[in-house]
PDB file of N, CA and C in Angstrom:
ATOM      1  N   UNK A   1     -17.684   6.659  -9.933  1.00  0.00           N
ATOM      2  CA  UNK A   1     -17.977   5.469  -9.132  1.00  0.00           C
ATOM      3  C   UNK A   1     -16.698   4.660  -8.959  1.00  0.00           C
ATOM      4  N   UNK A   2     -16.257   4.019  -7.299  1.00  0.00           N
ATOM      5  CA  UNK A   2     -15.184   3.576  -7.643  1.00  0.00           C
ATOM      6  C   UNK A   2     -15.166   2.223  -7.610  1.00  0.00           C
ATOM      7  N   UNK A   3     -14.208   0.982  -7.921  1.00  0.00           N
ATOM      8  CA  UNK A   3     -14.300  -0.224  -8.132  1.00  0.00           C
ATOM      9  C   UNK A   3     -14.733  -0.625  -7.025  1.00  0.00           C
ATOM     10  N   UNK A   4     -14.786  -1.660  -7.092  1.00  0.00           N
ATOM     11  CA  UNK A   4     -14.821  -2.497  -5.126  1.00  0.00           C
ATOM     12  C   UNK A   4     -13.580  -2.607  -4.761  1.00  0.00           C
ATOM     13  N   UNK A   5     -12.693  -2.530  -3.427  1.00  0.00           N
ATOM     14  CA  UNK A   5     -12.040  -3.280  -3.286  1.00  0.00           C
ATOM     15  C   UNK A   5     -11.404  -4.468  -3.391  1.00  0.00           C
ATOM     16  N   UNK A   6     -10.342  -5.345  -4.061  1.00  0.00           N
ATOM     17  CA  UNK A   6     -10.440  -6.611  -3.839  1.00  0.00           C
ATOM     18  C   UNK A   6      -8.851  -7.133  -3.767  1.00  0.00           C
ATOM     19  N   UNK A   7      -8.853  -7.997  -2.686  1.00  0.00           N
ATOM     20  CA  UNK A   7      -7.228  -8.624  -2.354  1.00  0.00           C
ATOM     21  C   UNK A   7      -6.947  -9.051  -3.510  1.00  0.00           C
ATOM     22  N   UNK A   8      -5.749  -8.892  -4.170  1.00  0.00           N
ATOM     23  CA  UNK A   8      -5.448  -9.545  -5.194  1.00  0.00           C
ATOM     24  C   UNK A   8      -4.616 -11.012  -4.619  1.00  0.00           C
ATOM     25  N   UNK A   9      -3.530 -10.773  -3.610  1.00  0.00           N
ATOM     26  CA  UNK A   9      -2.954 -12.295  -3.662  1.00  0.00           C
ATOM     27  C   UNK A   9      -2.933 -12.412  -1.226  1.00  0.00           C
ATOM     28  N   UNK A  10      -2.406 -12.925  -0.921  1.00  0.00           N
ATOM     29  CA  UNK A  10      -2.655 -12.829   0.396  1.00  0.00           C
ATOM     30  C   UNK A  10      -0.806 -12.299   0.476  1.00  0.00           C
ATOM     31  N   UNK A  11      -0.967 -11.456   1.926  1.00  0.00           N
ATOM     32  CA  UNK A  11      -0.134 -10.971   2.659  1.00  0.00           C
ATOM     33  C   UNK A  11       1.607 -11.703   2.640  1.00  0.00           C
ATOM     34  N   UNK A  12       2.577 -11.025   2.321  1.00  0.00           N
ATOM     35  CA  UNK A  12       3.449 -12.055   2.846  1.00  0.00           C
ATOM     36  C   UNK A  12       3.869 -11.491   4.099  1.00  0.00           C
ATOM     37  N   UNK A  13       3.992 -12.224   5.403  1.00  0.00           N
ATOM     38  CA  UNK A  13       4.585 -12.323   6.112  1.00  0.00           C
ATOM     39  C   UNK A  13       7.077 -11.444   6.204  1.00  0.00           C
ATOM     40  N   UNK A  14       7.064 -11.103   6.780  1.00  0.00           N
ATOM     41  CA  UNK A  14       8.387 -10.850   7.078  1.00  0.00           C
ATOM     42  C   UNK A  14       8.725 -11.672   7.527  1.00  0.00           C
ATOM     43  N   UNK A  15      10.350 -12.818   6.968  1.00  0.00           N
ATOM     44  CA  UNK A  15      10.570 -13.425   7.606  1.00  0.00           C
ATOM     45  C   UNK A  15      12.190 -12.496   8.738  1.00  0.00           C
ATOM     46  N   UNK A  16      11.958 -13.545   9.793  1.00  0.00           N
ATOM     47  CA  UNK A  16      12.929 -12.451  10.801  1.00  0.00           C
ATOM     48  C   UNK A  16      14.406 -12.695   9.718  1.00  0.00           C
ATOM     49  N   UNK A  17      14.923 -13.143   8.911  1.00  0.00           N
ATOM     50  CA  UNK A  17      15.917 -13.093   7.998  1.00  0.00           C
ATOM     51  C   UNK A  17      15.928 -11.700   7.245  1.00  0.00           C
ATOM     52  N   UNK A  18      14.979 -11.818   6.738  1.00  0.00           N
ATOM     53  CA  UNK A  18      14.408 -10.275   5.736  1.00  0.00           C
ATOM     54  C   UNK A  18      14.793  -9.641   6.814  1.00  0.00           C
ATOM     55  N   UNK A  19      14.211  -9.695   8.071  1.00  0.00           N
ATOM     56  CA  UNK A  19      14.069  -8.329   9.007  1.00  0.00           C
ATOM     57  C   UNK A  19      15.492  -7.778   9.081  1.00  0.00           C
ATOM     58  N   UNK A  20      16.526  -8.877   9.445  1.00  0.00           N
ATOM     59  CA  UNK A  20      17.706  -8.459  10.031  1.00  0.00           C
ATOM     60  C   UNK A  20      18.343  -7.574   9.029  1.00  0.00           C
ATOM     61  N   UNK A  21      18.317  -8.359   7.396  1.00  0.00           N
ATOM     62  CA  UNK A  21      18.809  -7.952   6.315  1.00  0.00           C
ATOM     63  C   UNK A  21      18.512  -6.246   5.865  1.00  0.00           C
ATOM     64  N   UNK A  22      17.351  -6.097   6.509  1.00  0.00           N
ATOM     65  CA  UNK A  22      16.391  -4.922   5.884  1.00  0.00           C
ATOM     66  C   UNK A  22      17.308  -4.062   7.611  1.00  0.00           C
ATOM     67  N   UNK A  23      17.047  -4.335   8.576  1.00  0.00           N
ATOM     68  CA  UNK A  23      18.178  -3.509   9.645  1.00  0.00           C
ATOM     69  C   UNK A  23      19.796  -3.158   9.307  1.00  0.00           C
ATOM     70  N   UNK A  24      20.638  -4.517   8.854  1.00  0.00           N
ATOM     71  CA  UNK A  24      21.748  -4.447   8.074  1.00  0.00           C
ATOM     72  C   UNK A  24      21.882  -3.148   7.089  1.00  0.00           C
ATOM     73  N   UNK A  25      21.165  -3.487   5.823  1.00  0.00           N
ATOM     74  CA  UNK A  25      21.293  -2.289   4.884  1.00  0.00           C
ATOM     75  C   UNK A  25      20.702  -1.017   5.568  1.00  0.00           C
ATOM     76  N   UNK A  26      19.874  -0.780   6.482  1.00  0.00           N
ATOM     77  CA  UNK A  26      19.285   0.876   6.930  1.00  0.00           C
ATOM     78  C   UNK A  26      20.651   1.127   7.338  1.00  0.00           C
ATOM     79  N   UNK A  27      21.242   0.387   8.022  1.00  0.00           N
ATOM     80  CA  UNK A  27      22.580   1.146   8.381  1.00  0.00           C
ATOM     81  C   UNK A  27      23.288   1.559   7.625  1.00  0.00           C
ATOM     82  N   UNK A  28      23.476   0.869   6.225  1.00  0.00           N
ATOM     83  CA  UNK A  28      24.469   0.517   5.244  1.00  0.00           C
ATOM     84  C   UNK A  28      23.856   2.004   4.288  1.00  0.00           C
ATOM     85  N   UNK A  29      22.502   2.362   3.985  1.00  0.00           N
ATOM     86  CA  UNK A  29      22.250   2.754   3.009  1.00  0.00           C
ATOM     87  C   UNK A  29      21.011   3.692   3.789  1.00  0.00           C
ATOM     88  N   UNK A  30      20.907   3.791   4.791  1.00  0.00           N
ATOM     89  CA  UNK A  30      19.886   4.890   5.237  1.00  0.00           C
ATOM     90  C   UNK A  30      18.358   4.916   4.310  1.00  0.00           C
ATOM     91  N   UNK A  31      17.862   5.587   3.851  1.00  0.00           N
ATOM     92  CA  UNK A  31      16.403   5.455   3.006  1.00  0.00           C
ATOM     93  C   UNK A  31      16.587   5.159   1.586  1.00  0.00           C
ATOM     94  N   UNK A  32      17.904   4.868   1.204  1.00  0.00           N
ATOM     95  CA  UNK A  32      18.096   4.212  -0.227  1.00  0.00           C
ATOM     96  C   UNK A  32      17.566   3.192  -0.412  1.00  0.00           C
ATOM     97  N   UNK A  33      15.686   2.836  -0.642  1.00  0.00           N
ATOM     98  CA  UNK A  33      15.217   1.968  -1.187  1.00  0.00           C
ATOM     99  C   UNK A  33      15.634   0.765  -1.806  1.00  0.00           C
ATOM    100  N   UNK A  34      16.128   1.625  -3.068  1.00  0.00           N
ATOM    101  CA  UNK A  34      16.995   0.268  -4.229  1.00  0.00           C
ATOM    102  C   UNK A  34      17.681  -0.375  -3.871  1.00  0.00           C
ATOM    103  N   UNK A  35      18.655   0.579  -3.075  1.00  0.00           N
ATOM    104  CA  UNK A  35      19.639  -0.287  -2.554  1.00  0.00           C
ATOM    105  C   UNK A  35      19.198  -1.539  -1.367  1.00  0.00           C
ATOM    106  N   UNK A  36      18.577  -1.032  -0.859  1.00  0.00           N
ATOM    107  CA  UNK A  36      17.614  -2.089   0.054  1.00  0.00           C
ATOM    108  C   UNK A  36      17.135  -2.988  -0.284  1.00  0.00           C
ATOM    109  N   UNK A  37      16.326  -2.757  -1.342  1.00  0.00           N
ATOM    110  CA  UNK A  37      16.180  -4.012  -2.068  1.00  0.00           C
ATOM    111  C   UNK A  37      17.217  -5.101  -2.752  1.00  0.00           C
ATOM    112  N   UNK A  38      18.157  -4.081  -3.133  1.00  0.00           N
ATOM    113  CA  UNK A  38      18.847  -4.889  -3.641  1.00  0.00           C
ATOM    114  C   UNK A  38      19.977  -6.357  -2.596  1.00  0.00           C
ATOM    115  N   UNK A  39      19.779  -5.947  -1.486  1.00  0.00           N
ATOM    116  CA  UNK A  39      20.604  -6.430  -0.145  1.00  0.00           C
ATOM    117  C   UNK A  39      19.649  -7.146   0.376  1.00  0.00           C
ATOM    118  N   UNK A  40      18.303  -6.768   0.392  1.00  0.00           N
ATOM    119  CA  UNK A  40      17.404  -8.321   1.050  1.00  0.00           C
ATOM    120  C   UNK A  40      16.852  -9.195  -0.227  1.00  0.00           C
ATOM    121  N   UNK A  41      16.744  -8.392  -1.596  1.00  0.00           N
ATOM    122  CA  UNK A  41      16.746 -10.032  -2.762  1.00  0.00           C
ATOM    123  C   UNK A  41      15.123  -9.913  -2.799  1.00  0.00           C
ATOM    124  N   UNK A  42      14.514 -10.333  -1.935  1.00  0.00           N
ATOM    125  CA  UNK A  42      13.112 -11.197  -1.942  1.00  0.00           C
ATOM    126  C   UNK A  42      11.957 -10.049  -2.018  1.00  0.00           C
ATOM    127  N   UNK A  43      12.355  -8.672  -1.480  1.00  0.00           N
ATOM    128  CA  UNK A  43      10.870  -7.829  -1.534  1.00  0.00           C
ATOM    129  C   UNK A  43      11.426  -6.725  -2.729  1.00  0.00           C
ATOM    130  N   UNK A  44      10.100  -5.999  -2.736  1.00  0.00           N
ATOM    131  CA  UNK A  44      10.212  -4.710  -3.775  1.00  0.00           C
ATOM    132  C   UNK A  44      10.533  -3.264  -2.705  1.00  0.00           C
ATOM    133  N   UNK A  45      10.613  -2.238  -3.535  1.00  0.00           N
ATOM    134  CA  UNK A  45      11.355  -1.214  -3.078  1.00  0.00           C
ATOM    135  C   UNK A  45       9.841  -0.401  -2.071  1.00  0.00           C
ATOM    136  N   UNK A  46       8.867  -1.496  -3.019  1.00  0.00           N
ATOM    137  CA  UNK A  46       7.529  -0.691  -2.216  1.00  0.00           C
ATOM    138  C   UNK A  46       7.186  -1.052  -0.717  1.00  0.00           C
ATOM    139  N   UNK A  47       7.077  -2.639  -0.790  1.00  0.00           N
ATOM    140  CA  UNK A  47       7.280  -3.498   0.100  1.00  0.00           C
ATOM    141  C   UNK A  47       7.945  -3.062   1.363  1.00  0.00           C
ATOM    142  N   UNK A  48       9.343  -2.798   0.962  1.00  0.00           N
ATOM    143  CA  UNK A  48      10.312  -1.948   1.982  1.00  0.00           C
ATOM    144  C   UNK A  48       9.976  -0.579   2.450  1.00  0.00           C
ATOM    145  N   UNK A  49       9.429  -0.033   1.650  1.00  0.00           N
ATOM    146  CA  UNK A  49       9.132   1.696   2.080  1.00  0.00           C
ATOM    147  C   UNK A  49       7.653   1.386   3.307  1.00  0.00           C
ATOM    148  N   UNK A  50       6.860   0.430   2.899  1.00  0.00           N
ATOM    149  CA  UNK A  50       5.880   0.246   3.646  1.00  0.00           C
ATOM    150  C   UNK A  50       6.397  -0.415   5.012  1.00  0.00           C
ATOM    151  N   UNK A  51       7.416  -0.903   4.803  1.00  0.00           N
ATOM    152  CA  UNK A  51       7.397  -1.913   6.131  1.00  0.00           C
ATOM    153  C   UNK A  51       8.678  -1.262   7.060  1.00  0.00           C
ATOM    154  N   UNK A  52       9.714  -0.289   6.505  1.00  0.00           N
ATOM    155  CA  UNK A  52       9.968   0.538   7.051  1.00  0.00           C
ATOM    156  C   UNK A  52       9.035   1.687   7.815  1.00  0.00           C
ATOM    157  N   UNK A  53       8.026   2.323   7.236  1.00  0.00           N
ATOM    158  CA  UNK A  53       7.094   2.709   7.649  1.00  0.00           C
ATOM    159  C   UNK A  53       6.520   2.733   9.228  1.00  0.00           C
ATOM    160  N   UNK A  54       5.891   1.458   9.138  1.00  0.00           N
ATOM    161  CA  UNK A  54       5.687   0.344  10.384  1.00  0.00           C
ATOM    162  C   UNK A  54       6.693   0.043  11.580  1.00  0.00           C
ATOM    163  N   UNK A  55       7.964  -0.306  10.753  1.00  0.00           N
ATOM    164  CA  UNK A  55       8.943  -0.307  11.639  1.00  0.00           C
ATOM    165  C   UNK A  55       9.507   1.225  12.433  1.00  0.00           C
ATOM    166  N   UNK A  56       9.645   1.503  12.039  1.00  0.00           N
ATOM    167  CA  UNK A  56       9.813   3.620  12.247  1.00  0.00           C
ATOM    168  C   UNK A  56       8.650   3.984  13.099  1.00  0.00           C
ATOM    169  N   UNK A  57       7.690   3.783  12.681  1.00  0.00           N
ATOM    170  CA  UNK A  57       6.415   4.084  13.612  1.00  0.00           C
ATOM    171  C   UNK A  57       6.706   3.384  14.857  1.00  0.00           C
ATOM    172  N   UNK A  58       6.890   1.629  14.800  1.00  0.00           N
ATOM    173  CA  UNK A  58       7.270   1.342  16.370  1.00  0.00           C
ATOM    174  C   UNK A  58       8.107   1.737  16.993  1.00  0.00           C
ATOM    175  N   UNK A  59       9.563   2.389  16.121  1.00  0.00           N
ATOM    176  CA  UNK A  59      10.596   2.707  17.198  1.00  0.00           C
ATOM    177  C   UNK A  59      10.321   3.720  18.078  1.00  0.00           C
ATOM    178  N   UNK A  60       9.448   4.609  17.311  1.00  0.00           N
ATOM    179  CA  UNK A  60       9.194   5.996  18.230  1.00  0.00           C
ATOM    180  C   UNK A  60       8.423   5.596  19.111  1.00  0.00           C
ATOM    181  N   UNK A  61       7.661   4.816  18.924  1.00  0.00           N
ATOM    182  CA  UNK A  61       6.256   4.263  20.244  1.00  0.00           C
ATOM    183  C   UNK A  61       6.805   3.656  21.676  1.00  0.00           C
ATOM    184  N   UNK A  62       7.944   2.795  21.013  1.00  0.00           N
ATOM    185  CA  UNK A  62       8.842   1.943  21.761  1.00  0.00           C
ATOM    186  C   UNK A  62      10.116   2.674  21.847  1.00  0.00           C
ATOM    187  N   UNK A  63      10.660   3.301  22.342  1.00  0.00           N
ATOM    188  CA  UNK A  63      12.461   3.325  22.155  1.00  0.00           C
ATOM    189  C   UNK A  63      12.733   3.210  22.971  1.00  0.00           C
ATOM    190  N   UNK A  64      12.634   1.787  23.775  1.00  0.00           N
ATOM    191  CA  UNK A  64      13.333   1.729  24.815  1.00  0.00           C
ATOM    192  C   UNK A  64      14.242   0.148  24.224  1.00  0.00           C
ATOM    193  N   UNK A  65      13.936   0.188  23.043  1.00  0.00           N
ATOM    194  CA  UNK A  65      14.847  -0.540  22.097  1.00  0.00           C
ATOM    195  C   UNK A  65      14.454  -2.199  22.290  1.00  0.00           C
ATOM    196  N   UNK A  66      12.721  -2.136  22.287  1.00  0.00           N
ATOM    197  CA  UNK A  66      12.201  -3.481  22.221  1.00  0.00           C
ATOM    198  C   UNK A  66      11.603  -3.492  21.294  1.00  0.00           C
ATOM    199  N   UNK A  67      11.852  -2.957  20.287  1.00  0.00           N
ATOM    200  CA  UNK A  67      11.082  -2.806  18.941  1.00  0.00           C
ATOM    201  C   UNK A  67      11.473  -4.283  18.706  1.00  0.00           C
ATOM    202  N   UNK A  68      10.456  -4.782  17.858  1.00  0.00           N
ATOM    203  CA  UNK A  68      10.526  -6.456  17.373  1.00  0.00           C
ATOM    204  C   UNK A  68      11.476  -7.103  17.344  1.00  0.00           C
ATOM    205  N   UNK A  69      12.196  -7.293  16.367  1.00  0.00           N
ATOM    206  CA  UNK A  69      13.331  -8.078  16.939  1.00  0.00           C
ATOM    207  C   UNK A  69      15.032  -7.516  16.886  1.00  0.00           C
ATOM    208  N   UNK A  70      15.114  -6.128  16.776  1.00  0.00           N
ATOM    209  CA  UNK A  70      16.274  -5.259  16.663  1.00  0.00           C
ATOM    210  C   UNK A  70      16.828  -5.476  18.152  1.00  0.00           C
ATOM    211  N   UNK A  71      17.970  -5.775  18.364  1.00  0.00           N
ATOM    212  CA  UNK A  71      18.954  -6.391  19.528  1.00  0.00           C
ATOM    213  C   UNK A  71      19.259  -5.103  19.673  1.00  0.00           C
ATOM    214  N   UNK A  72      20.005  -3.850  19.213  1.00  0.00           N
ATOM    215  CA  UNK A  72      20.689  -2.742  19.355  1.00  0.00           C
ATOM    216  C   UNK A  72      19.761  -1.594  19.469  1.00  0.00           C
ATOM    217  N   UNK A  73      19.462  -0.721  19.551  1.00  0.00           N
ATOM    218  CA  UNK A  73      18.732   0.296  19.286  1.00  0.00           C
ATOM    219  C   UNK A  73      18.857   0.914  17.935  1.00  0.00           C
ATOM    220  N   UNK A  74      17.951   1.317  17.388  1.00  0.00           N
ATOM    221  CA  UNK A  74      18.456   2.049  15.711  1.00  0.00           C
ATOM    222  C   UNK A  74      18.396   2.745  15.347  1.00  0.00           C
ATOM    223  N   UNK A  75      19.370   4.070  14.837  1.00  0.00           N
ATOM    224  CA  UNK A  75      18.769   5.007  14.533  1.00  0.00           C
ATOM    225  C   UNK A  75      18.222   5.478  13.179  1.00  0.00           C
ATOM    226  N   UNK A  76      16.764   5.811  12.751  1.00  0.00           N
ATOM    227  CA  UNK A  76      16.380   6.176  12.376  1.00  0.00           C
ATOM    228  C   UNK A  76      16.271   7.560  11.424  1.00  0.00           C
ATOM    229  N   UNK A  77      16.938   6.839   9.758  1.00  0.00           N
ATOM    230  CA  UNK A  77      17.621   7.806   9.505  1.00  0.00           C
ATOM    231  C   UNK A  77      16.596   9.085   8.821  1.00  0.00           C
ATOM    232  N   UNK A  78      17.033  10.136   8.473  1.00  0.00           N
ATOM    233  CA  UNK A  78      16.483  11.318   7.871  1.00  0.00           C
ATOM    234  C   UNK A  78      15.906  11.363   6.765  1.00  0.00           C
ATOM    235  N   UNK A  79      14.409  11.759   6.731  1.00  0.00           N
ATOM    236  CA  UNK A  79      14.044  11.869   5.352  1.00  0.00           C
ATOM    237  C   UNK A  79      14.605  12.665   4.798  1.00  0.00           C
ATOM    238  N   UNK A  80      14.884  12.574   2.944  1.00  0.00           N
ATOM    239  CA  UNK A  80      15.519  12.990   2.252  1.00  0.00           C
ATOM    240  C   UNK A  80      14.596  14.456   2.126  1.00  0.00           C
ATOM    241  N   UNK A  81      16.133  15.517   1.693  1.00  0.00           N
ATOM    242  CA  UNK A  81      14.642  16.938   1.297  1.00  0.00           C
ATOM    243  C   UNK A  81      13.960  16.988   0.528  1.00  0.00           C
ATOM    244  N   UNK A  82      12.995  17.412   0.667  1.00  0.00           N
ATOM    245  CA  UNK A  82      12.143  17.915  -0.576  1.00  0.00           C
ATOM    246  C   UNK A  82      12.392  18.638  -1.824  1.00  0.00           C
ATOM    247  N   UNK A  83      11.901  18.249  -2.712  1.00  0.00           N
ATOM    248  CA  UNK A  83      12.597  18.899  -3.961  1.00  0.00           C
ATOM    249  C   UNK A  83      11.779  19.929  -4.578  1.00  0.00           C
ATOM    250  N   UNK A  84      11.971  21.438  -5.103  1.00  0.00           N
ATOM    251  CA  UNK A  84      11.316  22.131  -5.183  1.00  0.00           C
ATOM    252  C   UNK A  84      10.711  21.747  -6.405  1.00  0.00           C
ATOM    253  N   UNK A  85       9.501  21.863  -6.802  1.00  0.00           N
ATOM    254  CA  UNK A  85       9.322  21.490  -8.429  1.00  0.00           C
ATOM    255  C   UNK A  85       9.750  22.549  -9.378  1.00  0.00           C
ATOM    256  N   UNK A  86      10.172  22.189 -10.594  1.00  0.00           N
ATOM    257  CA  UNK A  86      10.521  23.200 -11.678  1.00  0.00           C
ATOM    258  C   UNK A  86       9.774  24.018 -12.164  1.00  0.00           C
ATOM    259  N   UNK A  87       8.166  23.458 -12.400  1.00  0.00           N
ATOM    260  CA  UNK A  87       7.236  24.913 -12.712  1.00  0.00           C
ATOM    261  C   UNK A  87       5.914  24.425 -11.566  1.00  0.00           C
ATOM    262  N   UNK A  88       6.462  25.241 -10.597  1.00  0.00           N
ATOM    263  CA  UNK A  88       5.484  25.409  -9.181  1.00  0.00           C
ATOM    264  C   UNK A  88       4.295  26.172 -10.046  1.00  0.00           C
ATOM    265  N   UNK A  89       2.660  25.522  -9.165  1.00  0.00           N
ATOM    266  CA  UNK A  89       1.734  26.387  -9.714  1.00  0.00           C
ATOM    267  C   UNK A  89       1.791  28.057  -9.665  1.00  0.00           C
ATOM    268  N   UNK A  90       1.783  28.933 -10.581  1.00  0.00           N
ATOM    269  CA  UNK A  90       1.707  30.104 -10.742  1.00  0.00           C
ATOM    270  C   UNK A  90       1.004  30.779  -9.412  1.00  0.00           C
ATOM    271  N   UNK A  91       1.999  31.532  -8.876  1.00  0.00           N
ATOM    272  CA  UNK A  91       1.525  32.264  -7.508  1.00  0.00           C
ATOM    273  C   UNK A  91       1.568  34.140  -7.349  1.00  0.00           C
ATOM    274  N   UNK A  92       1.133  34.680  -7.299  1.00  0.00           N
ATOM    275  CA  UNK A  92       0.854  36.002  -7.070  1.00  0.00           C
ATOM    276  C   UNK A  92       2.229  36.584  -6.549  1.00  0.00           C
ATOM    277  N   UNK A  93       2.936  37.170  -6.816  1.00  0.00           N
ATOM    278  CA  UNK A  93       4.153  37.357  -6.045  1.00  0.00           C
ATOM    279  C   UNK A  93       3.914  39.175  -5.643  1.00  0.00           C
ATOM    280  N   UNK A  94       4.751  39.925  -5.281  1.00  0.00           N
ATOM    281  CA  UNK A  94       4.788  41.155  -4.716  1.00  0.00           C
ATOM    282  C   UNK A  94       4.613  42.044  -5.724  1.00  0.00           C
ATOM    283  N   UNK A  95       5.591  41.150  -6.527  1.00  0.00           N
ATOM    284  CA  UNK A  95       5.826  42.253  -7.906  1.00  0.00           C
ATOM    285  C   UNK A  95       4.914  42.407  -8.807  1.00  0.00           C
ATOM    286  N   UNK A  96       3.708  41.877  -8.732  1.00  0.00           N
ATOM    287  CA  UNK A  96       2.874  41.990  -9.504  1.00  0.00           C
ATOM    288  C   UNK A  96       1.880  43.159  -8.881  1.00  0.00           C
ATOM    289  N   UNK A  97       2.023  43.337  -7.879  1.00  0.00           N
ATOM    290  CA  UNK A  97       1.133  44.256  -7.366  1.00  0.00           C
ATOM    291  C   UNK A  97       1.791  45.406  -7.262  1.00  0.00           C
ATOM    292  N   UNK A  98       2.686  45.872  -7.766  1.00  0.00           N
ATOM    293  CA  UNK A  98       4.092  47.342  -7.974  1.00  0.00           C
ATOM    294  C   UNK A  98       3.231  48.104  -8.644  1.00  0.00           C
ATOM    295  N   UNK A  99       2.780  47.385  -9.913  1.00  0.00           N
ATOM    296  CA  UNK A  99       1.874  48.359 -10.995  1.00  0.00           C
ATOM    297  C   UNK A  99       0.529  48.767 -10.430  1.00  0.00           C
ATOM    298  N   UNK A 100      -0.106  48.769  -9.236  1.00  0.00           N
ATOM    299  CA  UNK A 100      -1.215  48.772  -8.975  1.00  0.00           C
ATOM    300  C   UNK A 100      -1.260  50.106  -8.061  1.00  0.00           C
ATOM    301  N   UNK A 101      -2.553  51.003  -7.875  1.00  0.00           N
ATOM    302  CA  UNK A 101      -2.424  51.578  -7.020  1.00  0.00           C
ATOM    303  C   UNK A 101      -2.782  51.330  -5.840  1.00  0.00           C
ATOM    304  N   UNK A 102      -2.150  51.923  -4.463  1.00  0.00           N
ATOM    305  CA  UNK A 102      -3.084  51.478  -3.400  1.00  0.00           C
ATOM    306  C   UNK A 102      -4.587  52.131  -2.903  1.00  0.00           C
ATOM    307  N   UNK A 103      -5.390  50.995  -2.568  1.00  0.00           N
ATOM    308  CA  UNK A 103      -6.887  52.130  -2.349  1.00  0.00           C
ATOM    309  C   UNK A 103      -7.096  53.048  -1.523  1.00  0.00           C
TER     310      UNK A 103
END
């Protein structure tokens, strides 16, 4: 059974200061979170991943470079790769079927 939903505190708003600051460092630092945070001060690294998010979503909707309040056009940098995990779930490989006969 799961809890109820419930707001814990209300929304903060972006102020267009944050915004510029949070455009500033994408240039500066591409999807380096921390570092993002660390250059606008006032939000968390979560905060930023979400509202990058949002922002990224409008540029593609919009690129005719009226996304909110970005003066320049921006580019939108690359998600980082994926990292393979160290013990991937156990998978059937070829070689296991060498010892077998065929039917």
């Amino acid at each position: 059974v799961r809890k109820p939903y419930t707001i814990t505190k209300q929304r903060e708003k972006w102020t267009d200061e944050e915004h510029q600051k949070f455009l500033e460092a994408l240039k500066l630092y591409g999807r380096g979170w921390r570092q993002i945070e660390e250059h606008i001060g006032s939000k968390t690294a979560v905060q930023i991943r979400s509202h990058a998010q949002k922002f990224f979503s409008k540029v593609v909707r919009e690129p005719d470079g009226s996304a909110e309040s970005s003066i320049q056009p921006i580019d939108i940098p690359p998600p980082r790769p994926k990292r393979k995990p160290l013990h991937p779930y156990p998978r059937k490989s070829i070689d296991s079927f060498k010892g077998q006969s065929a039917p």
